[in-house]
PDB file of N, CA and C in Angstrom:
ATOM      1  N   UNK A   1      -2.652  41.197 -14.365  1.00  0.00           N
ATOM      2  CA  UNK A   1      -3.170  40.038 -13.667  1.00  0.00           C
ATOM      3  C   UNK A   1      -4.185  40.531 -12.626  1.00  0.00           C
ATOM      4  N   UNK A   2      -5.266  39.900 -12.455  1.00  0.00           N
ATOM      5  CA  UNK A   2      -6.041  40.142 -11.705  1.00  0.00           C
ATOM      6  C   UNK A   2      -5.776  39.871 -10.202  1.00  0.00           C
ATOM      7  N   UNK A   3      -6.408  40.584  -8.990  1.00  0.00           N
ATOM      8  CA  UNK A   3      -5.933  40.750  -7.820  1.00  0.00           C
ATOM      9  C   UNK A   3      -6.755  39.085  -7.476  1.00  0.00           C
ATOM     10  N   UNK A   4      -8.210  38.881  -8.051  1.00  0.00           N
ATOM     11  CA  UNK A   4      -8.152  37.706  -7.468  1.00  0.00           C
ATOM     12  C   UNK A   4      -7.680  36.640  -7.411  1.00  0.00           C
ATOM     13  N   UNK A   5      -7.199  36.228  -9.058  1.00  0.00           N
ATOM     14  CA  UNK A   5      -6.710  35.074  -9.203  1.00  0.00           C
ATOM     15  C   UNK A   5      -5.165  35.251  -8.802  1.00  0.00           C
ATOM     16  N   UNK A   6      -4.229  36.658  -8.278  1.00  0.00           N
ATOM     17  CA  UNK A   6      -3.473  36.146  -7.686  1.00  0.00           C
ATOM     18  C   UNK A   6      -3.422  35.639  -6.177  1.00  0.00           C
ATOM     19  N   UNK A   7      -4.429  36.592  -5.463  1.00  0.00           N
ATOM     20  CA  UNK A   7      -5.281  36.029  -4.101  1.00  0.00           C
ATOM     21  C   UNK A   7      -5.285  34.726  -4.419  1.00  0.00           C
ATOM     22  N   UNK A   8      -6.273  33.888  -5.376  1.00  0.00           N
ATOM     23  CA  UNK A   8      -6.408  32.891  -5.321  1.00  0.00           C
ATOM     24  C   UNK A   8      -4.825  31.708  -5.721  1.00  0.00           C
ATOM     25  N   UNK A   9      -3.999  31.838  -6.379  1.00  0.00           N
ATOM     26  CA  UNK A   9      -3.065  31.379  -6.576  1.00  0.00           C
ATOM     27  C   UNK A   9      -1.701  31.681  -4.941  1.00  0.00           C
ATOM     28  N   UNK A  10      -1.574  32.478  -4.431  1.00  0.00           N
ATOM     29  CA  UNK A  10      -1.234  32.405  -3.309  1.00  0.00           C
ATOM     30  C   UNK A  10      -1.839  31.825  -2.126  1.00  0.00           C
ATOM     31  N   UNK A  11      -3.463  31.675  -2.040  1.00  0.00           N
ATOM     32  CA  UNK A  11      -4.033  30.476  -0.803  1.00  0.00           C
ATOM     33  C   UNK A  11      -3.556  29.621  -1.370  1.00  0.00           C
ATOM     34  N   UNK A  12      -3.838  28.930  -2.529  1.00  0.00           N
ATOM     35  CA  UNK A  12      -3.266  28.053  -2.987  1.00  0.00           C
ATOM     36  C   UNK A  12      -2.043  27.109  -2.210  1.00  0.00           C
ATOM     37  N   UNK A  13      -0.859  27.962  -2.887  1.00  0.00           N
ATOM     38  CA  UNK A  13       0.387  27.710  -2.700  1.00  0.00           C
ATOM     39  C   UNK A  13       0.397  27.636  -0.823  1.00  0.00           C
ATOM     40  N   UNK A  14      -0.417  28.513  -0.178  1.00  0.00           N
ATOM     41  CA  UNK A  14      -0.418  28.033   1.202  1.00  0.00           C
ATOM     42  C   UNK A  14      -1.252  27.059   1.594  1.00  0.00           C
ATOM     43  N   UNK A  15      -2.367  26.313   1.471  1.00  0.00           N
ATOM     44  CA  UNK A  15      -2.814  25.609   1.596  1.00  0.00           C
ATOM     45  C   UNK A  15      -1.793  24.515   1.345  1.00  0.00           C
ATOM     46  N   UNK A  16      -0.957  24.413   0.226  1.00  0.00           N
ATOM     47  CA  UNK A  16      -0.001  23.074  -0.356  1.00  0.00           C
ATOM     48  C   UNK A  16       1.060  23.148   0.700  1.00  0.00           C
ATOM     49  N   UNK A  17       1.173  24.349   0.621  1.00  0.00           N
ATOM     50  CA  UNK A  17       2.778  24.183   1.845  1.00  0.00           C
ATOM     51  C   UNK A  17       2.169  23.422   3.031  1.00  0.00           C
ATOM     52  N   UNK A  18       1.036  24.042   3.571  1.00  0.00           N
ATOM     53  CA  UNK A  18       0.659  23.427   5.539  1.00  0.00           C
ATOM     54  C   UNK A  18       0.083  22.264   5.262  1.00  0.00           C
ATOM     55  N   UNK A  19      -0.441  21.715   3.953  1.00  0.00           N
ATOM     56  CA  UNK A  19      -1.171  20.631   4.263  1.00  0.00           C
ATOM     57  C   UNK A  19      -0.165  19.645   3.624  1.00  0.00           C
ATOM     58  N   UNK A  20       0.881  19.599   3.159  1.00  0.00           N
ATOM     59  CA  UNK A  20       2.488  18.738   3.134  1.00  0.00           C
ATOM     60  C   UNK A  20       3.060  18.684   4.004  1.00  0.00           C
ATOM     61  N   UNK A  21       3.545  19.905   5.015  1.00  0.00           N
ATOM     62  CA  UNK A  21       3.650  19.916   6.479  1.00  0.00           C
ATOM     63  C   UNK A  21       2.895  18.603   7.418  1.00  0.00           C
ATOM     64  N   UNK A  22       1.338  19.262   7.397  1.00  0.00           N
ATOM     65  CA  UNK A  22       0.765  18.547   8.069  1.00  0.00           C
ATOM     66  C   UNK A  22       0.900  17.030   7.897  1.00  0.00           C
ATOM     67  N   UNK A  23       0.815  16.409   6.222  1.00  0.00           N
ATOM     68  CA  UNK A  23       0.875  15.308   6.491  1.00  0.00           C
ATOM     69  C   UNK A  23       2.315  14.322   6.583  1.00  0.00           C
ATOM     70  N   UNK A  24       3.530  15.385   6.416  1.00  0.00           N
ATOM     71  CA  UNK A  24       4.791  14.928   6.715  1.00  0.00           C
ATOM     72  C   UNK A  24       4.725  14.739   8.210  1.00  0.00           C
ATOM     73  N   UNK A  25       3.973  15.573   8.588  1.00  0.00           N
ATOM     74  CA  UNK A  25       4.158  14.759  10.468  1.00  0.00           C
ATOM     75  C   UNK A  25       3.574  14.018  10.887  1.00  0.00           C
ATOM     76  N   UNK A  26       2.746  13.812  10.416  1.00  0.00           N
ATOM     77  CA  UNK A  26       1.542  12.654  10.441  1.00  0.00           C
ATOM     78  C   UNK A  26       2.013  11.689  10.068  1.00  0.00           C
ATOM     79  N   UNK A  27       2.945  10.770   9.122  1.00  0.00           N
ATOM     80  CA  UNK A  27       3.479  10.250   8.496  1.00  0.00           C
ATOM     81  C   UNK A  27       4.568  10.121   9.553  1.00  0.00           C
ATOM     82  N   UNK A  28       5.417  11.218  10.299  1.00  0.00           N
ATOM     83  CA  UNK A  28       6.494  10.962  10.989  1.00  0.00           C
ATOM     84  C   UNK A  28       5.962  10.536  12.488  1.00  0.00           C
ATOM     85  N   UNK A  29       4.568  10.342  13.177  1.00  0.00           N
ATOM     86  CA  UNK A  29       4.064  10.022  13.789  1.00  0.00           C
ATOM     87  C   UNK A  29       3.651   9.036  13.664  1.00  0.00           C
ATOM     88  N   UNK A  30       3.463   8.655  12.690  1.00  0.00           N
ATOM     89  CA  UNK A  30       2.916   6.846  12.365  1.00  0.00           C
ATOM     90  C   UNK A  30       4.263   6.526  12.959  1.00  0.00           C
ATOM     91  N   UNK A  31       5.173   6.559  11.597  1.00  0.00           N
ATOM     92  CA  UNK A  31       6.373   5.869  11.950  1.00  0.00           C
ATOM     93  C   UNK A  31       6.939   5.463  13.370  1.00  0.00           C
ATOM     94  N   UNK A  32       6.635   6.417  14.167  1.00  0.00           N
ATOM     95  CA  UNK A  32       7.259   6.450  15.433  1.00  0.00           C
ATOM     96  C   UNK A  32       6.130   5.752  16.121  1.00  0.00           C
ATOM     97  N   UNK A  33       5.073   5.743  16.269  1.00  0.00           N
ATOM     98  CA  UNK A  33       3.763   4.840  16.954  1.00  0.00           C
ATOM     99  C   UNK A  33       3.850   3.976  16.557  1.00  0.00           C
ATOM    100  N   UNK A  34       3.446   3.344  15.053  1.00  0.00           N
ATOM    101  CA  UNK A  34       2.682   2.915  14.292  1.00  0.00           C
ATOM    102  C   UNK A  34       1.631   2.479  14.576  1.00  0.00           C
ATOM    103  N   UNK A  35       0.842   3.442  15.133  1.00  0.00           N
ATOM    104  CA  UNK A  35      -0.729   3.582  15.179  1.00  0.00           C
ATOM    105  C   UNK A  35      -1.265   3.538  13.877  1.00  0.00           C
ATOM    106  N   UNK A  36      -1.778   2.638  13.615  1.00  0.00           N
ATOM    107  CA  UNK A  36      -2.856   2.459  12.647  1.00  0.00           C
ATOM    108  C   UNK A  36      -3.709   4.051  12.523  1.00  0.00           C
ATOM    109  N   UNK A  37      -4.123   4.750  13.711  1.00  0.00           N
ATOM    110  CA  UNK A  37      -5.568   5.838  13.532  1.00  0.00           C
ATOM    111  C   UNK A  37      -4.424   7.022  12.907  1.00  0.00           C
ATOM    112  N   UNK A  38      -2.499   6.923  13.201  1.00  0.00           N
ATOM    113  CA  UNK A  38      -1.881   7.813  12.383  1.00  0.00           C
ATOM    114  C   UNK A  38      -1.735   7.923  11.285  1.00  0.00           C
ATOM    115  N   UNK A  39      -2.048   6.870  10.530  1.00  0.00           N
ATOM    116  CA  UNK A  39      -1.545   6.448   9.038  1.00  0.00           C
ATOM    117  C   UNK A  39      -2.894   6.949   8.586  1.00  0.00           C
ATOM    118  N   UNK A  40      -3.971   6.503   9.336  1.00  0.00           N
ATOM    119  CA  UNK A  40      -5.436   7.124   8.346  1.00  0.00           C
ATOM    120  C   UNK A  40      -5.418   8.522   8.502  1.00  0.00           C
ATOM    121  N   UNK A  41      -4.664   9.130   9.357  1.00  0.00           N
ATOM    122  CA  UNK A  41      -4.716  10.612   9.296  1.00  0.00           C
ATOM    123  C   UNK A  41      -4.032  11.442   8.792  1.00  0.00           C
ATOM    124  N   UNK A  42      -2.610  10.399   8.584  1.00  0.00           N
ATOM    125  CA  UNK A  42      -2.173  11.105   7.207  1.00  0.00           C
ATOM    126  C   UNK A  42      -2.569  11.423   6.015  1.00  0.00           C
ATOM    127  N   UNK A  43      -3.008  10.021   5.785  1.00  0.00           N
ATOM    128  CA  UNK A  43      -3.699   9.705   4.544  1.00  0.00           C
ATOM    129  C   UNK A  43      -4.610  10.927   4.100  1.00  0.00           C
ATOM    130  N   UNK A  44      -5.465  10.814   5.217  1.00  0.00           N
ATOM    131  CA  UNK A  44      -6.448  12.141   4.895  1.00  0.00           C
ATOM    132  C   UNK A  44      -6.365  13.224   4.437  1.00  0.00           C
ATOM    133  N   UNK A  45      -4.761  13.979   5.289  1.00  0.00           N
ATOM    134  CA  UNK A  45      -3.913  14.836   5.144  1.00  0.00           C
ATOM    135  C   UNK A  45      -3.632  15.045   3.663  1.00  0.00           C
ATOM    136  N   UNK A  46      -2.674  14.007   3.326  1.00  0.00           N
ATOM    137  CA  UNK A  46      -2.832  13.858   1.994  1.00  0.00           C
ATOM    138  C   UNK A  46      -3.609  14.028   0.908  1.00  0.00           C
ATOM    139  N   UNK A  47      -4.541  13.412   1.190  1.00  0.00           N
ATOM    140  CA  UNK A  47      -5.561  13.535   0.212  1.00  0.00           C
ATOM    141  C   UNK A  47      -6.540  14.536  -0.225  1.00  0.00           C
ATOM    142  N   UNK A  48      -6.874  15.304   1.464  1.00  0.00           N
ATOM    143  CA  UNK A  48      -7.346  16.955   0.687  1.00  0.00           C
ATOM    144  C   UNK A  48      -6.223  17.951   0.377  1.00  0.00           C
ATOM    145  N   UNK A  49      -5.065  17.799   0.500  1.00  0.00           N
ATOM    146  CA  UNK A  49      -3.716  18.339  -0.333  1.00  0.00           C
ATOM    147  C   UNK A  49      -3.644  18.118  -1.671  1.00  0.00           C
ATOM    148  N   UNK A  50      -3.621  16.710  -1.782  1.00  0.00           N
ATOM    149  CA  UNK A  50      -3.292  16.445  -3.117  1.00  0.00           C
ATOM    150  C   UNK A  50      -4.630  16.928  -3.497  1.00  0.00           C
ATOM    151  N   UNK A  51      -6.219  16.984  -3.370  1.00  0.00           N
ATOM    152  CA  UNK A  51      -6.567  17.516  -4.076  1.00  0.00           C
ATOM    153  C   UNK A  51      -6.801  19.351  -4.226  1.00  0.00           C
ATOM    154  N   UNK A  52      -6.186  19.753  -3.418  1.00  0.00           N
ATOM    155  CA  UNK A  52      -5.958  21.408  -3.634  1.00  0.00           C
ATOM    156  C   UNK A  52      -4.830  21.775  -4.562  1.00  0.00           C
ATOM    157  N   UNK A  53      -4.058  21.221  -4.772  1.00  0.00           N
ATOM    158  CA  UNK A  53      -2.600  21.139  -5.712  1.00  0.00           C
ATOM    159  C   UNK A  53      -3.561  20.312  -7.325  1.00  0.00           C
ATOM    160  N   UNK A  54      -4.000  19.913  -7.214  1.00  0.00           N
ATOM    161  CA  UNK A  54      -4.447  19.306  -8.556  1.00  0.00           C
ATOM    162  C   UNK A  54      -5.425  19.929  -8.556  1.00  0.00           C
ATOM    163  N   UNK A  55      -6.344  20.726  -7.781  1.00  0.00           N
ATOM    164  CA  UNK A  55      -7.565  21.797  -8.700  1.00  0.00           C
ATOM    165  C   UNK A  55      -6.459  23.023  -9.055  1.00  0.00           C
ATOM    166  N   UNK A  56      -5.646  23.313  -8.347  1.00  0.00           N
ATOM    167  CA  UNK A  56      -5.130  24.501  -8.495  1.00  0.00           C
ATOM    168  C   UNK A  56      -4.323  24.269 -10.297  1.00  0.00           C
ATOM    169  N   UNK A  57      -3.454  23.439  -9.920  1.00  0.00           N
ATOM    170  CA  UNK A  57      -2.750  22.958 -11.246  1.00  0.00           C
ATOM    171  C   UNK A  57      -3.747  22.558 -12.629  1.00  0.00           C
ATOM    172  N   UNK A  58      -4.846  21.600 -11.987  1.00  0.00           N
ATOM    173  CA  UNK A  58      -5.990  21.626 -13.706  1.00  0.00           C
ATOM    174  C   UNK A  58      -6.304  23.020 -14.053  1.00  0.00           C
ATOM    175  N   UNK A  59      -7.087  24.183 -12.824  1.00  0.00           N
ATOM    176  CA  UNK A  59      -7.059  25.395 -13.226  1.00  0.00           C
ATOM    177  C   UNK A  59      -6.016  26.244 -14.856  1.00  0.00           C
ATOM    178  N   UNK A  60      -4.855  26.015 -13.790  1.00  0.00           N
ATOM    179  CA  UNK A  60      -3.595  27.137 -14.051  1.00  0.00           C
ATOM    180  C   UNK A  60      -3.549  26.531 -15.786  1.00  0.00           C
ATOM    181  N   UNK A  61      -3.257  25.115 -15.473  1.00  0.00           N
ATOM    182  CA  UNK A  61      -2.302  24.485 -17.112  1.00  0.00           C
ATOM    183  C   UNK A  61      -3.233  23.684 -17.876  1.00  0.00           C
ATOM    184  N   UNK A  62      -4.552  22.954 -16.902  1.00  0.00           N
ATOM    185  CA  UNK A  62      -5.217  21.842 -18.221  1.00  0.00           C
ATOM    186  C   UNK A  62      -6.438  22.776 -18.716  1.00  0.00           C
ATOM    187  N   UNK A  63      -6.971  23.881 -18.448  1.00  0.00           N
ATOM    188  CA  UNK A  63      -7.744  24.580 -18.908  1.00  0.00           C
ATOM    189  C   UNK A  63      -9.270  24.380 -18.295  1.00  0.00           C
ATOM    190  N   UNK A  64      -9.417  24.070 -17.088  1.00  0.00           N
ATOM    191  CA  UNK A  64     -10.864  23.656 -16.448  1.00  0.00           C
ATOM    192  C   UNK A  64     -11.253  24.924 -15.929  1.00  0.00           C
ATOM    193  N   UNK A  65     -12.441  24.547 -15.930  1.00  0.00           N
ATOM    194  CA  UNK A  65     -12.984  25.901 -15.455  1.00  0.00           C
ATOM    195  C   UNK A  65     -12.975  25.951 -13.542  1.00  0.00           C
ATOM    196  N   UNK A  66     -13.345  27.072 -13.219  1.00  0.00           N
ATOM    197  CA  UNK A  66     -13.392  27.594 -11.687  1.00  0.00           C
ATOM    198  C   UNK A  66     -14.183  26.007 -10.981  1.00  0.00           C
ATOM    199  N   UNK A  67     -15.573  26.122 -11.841  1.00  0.00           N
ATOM    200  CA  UNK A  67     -16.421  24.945 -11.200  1.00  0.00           C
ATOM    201  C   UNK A  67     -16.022  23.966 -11.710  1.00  0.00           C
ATOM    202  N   UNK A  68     -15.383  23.500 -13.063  1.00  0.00           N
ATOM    203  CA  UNK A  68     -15.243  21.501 -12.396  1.00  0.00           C
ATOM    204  C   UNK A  68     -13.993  21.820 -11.536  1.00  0.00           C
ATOM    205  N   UNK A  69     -12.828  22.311 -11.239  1.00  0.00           N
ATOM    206  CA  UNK A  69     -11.995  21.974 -10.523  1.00  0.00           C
ATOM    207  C   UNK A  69     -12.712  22.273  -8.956  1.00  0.00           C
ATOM    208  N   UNK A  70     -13.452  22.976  -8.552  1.00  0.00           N
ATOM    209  CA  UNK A  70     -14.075  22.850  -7.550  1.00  0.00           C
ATOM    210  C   UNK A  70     -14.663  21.410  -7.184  1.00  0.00           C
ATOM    211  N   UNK A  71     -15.165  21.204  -7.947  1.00  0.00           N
ATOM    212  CA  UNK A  71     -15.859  19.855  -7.974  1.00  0.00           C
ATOM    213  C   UNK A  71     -14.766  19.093  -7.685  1.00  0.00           C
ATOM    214  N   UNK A  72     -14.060  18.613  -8.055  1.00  0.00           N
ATOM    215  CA  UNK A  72     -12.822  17.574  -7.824  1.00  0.00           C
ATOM    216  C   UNK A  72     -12.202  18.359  -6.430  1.00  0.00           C
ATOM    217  N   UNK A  73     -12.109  19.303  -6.208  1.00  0.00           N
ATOM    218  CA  UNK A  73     -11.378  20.008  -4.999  1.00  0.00           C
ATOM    219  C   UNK A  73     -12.216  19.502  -3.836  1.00  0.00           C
ATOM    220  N   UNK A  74     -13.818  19.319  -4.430  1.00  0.00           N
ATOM    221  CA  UNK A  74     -14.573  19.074  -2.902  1.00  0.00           C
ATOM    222  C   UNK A  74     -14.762  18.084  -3.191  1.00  0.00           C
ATOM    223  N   UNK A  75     -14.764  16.819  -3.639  1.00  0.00           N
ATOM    224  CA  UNK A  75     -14.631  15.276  -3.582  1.00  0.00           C
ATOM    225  C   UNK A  75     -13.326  15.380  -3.023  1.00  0.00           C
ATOM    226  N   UNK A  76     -12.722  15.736  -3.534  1.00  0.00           N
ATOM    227  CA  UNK A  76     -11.236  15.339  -2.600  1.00  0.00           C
ATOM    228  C   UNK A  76     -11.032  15.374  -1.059  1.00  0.00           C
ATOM    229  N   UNK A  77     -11.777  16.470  -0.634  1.00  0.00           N
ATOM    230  CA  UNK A  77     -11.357  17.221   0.871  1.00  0.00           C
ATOM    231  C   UNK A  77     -12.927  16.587   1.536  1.00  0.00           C
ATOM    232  N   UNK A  78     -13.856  15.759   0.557  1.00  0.00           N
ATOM    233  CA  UNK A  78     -15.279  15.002   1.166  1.00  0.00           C
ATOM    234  C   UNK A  78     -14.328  13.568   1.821  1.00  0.00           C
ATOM    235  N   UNK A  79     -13.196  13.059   1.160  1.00  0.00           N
ATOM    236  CA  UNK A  79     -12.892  11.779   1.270  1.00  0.00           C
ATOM    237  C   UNK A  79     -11.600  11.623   1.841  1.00  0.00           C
ATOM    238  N   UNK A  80     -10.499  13.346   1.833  1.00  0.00           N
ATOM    239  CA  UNK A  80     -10.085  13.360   3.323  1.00  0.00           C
ATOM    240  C   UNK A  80     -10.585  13.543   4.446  1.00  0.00           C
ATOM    241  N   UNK A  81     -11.458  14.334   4.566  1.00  0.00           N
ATOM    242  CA  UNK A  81     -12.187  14.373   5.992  1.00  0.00           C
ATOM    243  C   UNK A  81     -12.694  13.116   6.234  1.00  0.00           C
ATOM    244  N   UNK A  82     -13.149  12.278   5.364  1.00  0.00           N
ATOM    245  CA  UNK A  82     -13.684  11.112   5.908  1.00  0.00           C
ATOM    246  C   UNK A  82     -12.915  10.295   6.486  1.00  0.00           C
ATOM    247  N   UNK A  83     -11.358  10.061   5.686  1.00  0.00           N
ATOM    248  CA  UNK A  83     -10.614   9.280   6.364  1.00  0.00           C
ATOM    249  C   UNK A  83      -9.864   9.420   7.641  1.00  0.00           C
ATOM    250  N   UNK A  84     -10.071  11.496   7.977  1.00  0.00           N
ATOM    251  CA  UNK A  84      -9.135  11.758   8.743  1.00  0.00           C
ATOM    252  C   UNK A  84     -10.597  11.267  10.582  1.00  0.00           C
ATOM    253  N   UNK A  85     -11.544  11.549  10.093  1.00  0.00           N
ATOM    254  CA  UNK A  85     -12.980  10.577  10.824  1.00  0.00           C
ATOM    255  C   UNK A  85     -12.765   9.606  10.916  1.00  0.00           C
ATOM    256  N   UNK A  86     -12.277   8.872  10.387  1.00  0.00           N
ATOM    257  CA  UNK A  86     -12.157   7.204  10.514  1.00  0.00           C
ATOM    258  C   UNK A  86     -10.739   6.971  11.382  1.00  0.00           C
ATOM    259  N   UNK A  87      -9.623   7.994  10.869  1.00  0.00           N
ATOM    260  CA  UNK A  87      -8.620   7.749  12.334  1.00  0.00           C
ATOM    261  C   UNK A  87      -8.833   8.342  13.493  1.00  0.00           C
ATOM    262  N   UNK A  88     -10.403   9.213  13.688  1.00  0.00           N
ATOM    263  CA  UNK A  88     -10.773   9.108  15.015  1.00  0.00           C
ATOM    264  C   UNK A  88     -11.218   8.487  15.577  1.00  0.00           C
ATOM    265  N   UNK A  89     -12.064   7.886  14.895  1.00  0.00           N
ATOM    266  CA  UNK A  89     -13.648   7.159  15.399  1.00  0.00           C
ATOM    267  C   UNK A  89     -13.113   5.742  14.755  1.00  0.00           C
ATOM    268  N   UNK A  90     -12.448   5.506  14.173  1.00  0.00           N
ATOM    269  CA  UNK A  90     -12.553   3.917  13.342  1.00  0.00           C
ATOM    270  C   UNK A  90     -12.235   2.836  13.870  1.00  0.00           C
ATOM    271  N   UNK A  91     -10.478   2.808  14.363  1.00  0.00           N
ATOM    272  CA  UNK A  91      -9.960   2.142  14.782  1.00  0.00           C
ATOM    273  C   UNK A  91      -9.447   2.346  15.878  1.00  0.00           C
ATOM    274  N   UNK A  92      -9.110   1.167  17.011  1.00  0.00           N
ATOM    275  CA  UNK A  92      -8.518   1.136  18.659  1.00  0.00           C
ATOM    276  C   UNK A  92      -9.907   1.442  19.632  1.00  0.00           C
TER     277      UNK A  92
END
């Protein structure tokens, strides 16, 4: 096995762990506020997670290459950052 793609398969797996973290508290911070600007920042949370776990996973098992799962990896983390912007700047 190559040293990068296990490099790359271990950021991976850390990126998924802190950014589930992150948005489990974010999520446990709504709850307890229910600030509206917490829920969009979960969300966000979420959403460039879920898409680092699904480039990583199309990689590993559906057979995509390095660049389209990039591509979907950076739409994903274009439209969490946006939302996690919008629970700064959006609302209150």
């Amino acid at each position: 096995m190559d040293f990068e793609l296990l490099l790359l398969r271990a950021l991976k797996s850390l990126i998924g762990v802190l950014g589930l973290l992150l948005a489990y508290l974010s999520i446990k911070a709504y709850r307890k506020s229910k600030s509206k600007n917490m829920l969009f920042l979960s969300i966000g949370f979420g959403i460039i997670t879920v898409g680092s776990i699904l480039a990583g996973l199309s990689f590993e098992f559906l057979g995509f290459s390095l660049l389209q799962v990039n591509i979907v990896e950076s739409l994903m983390i274009l439209v969490g950052f946006i939302m996690v912007l919008y629970s700064i700047y959006g609302i209150d």
